[in-house]
Protein backbone atom coordinates (compact mmCIF):
# COMPACT_ATOMS: atom_id res chain seq x y z
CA UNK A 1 -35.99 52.12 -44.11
CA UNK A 2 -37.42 48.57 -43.68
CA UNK A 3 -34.79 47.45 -45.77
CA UNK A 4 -31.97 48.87 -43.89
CA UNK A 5 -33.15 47.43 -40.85
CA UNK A 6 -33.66 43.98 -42.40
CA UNK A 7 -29.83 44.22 -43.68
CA UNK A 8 -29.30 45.08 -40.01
CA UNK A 9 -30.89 42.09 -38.77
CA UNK A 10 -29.07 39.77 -41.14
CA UNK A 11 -25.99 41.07 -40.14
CA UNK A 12 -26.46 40.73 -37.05
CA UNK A 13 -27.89 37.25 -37.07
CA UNK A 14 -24.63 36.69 -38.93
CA UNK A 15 -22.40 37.89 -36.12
CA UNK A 16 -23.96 35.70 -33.58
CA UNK A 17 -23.70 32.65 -35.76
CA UNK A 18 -19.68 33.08 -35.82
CA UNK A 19 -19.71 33.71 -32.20
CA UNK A 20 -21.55 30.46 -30.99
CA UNK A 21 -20.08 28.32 -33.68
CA UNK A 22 -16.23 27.44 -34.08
CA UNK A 23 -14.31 28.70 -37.35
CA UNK A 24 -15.20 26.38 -40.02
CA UNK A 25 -11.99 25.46 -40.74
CA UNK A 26 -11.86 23.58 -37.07
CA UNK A 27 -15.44 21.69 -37.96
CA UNK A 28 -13.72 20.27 -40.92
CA UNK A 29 -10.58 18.91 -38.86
CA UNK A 30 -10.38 14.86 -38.20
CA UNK A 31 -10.31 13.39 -35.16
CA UNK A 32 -6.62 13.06 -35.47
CA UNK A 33 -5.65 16.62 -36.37
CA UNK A 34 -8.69 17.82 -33.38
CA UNK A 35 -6.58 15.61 -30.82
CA UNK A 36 -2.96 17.47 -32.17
CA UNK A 37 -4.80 20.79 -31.68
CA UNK A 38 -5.92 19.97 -27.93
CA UNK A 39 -2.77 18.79 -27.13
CA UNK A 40 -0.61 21.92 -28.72
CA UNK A 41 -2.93 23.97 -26.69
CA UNK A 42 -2.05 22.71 -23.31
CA UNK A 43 0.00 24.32 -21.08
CA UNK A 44 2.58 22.67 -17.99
CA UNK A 45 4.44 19.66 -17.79
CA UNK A 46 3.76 16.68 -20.35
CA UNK A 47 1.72 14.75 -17.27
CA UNK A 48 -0.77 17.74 -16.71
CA UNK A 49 -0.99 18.39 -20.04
CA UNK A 50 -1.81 14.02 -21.20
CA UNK A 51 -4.10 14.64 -17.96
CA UNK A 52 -5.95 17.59 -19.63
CA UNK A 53 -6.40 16.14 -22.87
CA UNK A 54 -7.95 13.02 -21.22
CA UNK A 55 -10.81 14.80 -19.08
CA UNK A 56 -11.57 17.06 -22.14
CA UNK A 57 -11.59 15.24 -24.79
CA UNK A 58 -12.72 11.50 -24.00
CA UNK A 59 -14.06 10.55 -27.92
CA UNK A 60 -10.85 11.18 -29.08
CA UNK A 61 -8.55 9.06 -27.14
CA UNK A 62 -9.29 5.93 -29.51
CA UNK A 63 -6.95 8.04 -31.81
CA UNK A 64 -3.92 8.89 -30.14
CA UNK A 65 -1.81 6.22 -31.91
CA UNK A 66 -2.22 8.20 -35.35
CA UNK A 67 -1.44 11.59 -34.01
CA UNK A 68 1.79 10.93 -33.02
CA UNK A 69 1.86 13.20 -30.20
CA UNK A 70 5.40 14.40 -28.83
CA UNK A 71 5.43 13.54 -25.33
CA UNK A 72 2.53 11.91 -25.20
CA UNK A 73 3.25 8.89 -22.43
CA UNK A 74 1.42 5.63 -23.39
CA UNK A 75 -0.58 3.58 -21.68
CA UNK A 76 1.36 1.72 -18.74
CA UNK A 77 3.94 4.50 -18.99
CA UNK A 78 1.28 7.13 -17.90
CA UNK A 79 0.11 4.77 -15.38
CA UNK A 80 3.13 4.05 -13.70
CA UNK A 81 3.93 7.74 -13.68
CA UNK A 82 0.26 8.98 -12.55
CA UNK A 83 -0.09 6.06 -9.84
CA UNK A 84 2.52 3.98 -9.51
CA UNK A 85 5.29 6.40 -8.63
CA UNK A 86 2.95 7.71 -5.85
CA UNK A 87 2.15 4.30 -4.50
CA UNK A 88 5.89 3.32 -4.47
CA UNK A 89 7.00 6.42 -2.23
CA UNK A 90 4.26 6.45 -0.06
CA UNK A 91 4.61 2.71 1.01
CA UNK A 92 8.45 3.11 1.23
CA UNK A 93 7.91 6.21 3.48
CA UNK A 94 5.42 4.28 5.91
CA UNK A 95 7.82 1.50 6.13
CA UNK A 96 10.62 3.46 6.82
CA UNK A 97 8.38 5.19 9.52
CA UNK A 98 6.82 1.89 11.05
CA UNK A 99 9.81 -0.57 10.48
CA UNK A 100 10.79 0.33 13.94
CA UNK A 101 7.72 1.05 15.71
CA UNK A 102 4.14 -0.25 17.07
CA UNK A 103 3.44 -2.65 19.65
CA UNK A 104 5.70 -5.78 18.46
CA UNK A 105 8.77 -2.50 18.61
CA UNK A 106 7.51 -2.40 22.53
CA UNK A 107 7.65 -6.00 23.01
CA UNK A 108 11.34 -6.13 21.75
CA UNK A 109 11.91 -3.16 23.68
CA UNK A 110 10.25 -5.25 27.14
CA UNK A 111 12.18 -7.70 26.61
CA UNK A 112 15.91 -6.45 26.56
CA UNK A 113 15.02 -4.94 29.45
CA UNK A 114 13.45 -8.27 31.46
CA UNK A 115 16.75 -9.97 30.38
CA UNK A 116 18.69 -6.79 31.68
CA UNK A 117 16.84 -6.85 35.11
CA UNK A 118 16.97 -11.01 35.19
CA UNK A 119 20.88 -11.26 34.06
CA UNK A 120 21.89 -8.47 37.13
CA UNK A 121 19.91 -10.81 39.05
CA UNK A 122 21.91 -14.27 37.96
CA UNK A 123 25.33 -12.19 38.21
CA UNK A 124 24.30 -11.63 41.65
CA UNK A 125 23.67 -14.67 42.70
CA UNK A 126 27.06 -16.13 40.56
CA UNK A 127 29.14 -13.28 42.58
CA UNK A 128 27.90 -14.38 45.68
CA UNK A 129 28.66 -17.49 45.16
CA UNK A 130 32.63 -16.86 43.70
CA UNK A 131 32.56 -14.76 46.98
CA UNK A 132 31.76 -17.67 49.44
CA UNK A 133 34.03 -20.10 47.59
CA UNK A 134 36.78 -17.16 48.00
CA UNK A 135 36.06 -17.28 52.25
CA UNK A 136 36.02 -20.89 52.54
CA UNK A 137 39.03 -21.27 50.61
CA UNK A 138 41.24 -18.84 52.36
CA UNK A 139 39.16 -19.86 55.65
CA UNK A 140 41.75 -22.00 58.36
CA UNK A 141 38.81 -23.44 59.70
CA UNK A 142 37.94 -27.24 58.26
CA UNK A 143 34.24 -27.42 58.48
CA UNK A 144 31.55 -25.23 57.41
CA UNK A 145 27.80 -24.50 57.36
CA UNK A 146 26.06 -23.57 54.02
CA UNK A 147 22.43 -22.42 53.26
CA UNK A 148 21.90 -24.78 50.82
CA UNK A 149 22.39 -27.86 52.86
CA UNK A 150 21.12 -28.85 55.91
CA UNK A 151 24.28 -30.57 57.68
CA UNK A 152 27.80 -29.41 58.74
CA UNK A 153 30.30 -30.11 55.76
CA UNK A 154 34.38 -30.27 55.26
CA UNK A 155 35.82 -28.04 53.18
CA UNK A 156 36.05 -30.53 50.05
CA UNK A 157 32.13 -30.72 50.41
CA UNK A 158 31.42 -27.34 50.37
CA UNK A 159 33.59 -26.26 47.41
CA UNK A 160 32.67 -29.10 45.50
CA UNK A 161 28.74 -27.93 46.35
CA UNK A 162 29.43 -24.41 45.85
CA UNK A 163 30.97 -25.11 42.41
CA UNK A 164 28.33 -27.27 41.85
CA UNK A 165 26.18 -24.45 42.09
CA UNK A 166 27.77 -21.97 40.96
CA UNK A 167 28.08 -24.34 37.18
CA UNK A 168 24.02 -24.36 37.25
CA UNK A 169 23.82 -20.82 37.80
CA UNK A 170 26.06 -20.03 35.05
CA UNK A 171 24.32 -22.89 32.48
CA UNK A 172 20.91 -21.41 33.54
CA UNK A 173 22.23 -17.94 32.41
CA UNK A 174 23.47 -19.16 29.00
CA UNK A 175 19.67 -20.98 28.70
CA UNK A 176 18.30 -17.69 29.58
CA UNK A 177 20.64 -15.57 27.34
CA UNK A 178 19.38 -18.18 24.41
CA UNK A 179 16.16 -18.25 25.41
CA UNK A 180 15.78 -14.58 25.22
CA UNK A 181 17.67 -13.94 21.99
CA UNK A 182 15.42 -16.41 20.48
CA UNK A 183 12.09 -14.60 21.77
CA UNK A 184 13.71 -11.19 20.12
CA UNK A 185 14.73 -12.55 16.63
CA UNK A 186 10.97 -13.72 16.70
CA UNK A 187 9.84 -10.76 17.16
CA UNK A 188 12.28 -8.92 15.00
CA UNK A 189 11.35 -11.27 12.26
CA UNK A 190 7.28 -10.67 12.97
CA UNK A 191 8.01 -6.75 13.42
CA UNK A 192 9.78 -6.43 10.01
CA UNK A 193 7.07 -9.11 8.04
CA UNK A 194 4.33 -7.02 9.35
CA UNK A 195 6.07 -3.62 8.53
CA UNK A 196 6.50 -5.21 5.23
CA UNK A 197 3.07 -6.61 4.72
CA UNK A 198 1.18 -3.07 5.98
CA UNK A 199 3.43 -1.08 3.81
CA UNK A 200 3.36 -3.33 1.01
CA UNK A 201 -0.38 -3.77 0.30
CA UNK A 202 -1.79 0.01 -0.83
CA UNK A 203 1.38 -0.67 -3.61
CA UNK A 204 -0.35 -4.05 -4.36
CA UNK A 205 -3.43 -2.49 -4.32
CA UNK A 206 -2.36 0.24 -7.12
CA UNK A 207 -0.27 -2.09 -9.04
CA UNK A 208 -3.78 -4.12 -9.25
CA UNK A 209 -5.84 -1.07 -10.59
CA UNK A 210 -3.14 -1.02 -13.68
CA UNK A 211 -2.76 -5.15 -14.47
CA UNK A 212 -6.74 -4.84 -14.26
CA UNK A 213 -6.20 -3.61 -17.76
CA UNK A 214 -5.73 -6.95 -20.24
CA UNK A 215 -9.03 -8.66 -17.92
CA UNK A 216 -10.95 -5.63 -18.72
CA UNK A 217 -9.93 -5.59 -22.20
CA UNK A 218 -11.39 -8.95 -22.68
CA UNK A 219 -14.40 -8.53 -21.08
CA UNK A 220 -15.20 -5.28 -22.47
CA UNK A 221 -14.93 -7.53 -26.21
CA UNK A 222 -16.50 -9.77 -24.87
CA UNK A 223 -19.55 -7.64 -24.10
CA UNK A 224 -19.26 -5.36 -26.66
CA UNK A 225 -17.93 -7.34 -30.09
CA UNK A 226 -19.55 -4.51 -32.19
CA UNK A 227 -18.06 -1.67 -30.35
CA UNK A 228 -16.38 0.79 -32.64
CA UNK A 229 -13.34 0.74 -30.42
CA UNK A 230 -13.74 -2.30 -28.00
CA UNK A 231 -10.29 -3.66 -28.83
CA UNK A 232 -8.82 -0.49 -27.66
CA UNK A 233 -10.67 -0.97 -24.08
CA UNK A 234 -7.03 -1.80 -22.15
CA UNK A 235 -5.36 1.36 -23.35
CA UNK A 236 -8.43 3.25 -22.57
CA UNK A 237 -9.37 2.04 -19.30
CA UNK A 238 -5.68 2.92 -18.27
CA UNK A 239 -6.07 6.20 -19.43
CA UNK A 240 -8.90 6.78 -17.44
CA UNK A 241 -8.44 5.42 -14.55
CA UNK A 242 -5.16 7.00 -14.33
CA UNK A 243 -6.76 10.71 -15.11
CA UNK A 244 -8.93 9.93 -12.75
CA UNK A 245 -7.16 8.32 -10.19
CA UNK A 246 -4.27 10.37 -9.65
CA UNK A 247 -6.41 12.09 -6.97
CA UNK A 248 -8.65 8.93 -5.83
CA UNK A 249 -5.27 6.90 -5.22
CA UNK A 250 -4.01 9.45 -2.99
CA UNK A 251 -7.44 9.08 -1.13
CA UNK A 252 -7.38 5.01 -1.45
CA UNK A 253 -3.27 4.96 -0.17
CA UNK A 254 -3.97 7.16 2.73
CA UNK A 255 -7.60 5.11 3.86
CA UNK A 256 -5.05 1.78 3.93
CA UNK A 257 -1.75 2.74 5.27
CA UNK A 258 -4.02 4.80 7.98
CA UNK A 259 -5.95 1.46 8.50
CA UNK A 260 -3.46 -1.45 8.42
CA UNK A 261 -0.55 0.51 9.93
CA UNK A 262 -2.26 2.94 12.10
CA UNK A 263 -0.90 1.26 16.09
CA UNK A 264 2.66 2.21 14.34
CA UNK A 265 1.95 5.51 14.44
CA UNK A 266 1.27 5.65 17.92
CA UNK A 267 -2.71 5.03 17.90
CA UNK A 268 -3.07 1.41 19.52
CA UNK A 269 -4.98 2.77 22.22
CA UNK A 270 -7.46 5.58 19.82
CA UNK A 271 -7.91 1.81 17.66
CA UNK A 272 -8.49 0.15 20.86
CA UNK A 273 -11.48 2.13 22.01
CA UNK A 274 -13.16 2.77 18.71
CA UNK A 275 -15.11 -0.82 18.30
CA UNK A 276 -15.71 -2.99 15.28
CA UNK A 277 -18.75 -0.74 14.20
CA UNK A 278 -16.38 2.68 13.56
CA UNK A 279 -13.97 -0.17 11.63
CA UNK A 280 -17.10 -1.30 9.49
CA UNK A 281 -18.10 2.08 8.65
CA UNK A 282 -14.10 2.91 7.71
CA UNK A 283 -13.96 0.20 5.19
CA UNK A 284 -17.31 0.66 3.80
CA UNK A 285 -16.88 3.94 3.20
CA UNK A 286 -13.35 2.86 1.55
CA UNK A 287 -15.41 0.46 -0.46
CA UNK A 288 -17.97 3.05 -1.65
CA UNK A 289 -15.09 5.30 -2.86
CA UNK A 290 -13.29 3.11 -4.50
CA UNK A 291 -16.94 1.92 -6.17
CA UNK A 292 -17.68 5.53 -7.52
CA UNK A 293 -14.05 5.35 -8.56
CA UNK A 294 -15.00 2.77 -11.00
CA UNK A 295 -17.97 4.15 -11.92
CA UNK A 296 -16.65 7.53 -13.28
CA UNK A 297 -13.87 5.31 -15.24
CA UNK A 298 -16.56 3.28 -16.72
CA UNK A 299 -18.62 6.57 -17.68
CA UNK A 300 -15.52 7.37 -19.44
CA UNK A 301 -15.16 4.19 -21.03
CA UNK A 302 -18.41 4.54 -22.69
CA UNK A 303 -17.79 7.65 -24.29
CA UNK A 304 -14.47 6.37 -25.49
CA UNK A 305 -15.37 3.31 -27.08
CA UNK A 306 -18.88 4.79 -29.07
CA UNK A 307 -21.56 1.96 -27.45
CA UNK A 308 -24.48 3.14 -25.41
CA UNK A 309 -24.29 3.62 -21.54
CA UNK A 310 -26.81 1.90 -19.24
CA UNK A 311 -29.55 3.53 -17.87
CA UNK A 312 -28.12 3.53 -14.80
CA UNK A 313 -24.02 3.92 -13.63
CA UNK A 314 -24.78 1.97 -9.86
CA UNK A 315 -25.68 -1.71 -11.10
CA UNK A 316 -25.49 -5.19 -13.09
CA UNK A 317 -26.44 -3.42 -16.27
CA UNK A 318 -23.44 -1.77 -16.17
CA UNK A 319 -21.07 -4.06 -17.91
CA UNK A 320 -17.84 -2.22 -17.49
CA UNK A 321 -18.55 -1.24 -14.10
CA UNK A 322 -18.31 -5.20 -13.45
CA UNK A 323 -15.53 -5.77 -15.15
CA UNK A 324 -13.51 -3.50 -13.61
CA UNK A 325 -14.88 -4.23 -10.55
CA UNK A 326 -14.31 -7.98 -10.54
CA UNK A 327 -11.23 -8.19 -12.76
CA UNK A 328 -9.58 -5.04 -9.82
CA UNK A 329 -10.67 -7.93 -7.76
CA UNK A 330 -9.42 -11.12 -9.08
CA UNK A 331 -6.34 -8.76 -9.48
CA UNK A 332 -5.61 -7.86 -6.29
CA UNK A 333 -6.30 -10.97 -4.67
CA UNK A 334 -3.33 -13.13 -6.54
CA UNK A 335 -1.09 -10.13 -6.05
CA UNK A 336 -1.97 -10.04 -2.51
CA UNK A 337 -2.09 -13.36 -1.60
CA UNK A 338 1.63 -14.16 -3.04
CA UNK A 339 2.88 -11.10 -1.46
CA UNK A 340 1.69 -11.94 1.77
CA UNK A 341 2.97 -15.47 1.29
CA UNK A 342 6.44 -14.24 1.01
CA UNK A 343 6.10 -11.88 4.11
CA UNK A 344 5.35 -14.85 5.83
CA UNK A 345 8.24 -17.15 4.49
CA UNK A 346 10.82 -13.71 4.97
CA UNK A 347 9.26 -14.23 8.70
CA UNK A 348 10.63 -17.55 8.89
CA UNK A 349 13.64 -16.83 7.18
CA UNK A 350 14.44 -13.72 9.07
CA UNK A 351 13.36 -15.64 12.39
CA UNK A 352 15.95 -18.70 11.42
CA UNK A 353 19.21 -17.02 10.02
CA UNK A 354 19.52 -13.38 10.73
């Protein structure tokens, strides 16, 4: 009997052991065939599925290049499609919303109709004055008394006053005409640069997350010269950050086409009232997104490339934290600063021949 329950036991210990541990066929797989297995397995389109693979299976991304994997989307090809494609539509959308509105839109708007009003005005004044040189000319009587002068003058001195003015008032309404259309292409020219420049900048902003990659590359070899998989620390870092930015971007694109083209939407008076401190808060809570952001990429990134993590994710010690951080900087800022530069010389062009 003792026996039979003993045979019992052992089968049963048996059973458990193949329940909590994978067939041993799978243990023996490489890294290589593990990575063809996760990706077979996954269902949806070939961007949800690269997606997938990436969360689950971080260790193994070092060896996508010998697994061949049909439909697998390399490295700036998954970015573009994960980030880029998102960035692109959503800054062409605001544009096309904002090209033609905000306060600079109102200022155009004010101003055709001040030259409206003022040119009614003029005509006025020009009518009335075709209309008095029509009386005295058909008039039989030889002298005449006008407002603008303060003696009694023959007809030849009165038309030749009256055309006088009448010639100013019609060279002051060219002036004014020029004047005016002047003032509007300026701020045509300023409302289409800043429409530009506020639409422009979260796509600069994601294009700088990807182009990151070769700075971060370096530095992470840099850092890490005996890391198993170092060299590969572009290709990963664009995985990652494109797993795990396809939702963060969406967050980051909204915080700055909300903040830098907000009045176009109709919210110059809510921005108005809210003070500097609300605007602090907004873009350091932007900042500390964008910082955790980072930080899960660089958890990632350890995994990935087999060196040991810091003992903490939120400081100096964390190497790739900093190079992400400052290269995303460095980045961003030449992007920036020649795209702005160009808004600003399409101002003056805009402004000077169109």
């Amino acid at each position: 009997m003792r026996s039979h329950d003993k045979d019992i036991n052992m089968a049963g210990a048996a059973f458990n052991h193949d329940t909590l541990f994978t067939d041993p066929d799978e243990l023996s797989l490489s890294p290589v065939d593990q990575l063809r297995s996760q990706w077979n397995q996954q269902p949806g389109i070939p961007l949800i599925r690269q997606k997938n693979v990436i969360d689950g299976n971080p260790t193994l991304l070092p060896y996508v290049g010998a697994a061949g994997l049909s439909g697998w989307s390399w490295p700036y090809a998954f970015a573009a499609q994960g980030l880029l494609l998102a960035a692109l539509f959503a800054s062409l959308f605001n544009w096309y919303l904002t090209h033609d509105a905000g306060p600079v839109h109102d200022q155009v708007v004010n101003n055709q109709a001040n030259t409206e009003l003022e040119l009614r005005r003029d005509q006025g004044i020009i009518d009335a004055t075709e209309a008095e040189i029509s009386r005295i000319t058909r008039s039989p009587k030889e002298t005449f008394k006008l407002h603008m002068a303060d003696t009694v003058l023959t007809r030849e001195q009165a038309l030749q006053q009256l055309y006088a003015s009448l010639e100013d008032s019609q060279k002051s309404v060219e002036q004014f005409k020029q004047r005016m259309r002047d003032k509007e292409a300026e701020l045509r020219a300023t409302q289409n640069a800043v429409a530009i420049a506020n639409s422009g900048t979260p796509l600069f902003f994601t294009i700088a997350l990807v182009l990151a990659a070769g700075g971060i590359r370096r530095g992470v070899q840099k850092d890490y010269p005996r890391g198993k998989h170092a060299r590969n620390a572009a290709d990963l870092y664009l995985y990652f950050a494109t797993s795990e930015g396809m939702f963060f971007n969406l967050i980051f694109l909204a915080f700055l086409h909300f903040g830098l083209s907000g009045t176009s939407y109709g919210m110059s008076d809510f921005f108005q009232h809210v003070g500097p401190l609300v605007w602090a808060f907004f873009w350091i809570a932007f900042y500390a997104l964008l910082l955790f952001y980072f930080v899960t990429v660089s958890r990632r990134m350890y995994q990935s490339i087999s060196v040991r993590a810091p003992s903490s994710d939120w400081g100096p010690e964390n190497r790739i934290l900093m190079r992400i951080h400052n290269n995303f900087l460095v980045t961003f800022a030449l992007f920036e600063g020649t795209f702005l530069a160009a808004c600003y010389l399409l101002y003056h062009a805009d402004k000077r021949f169109f």
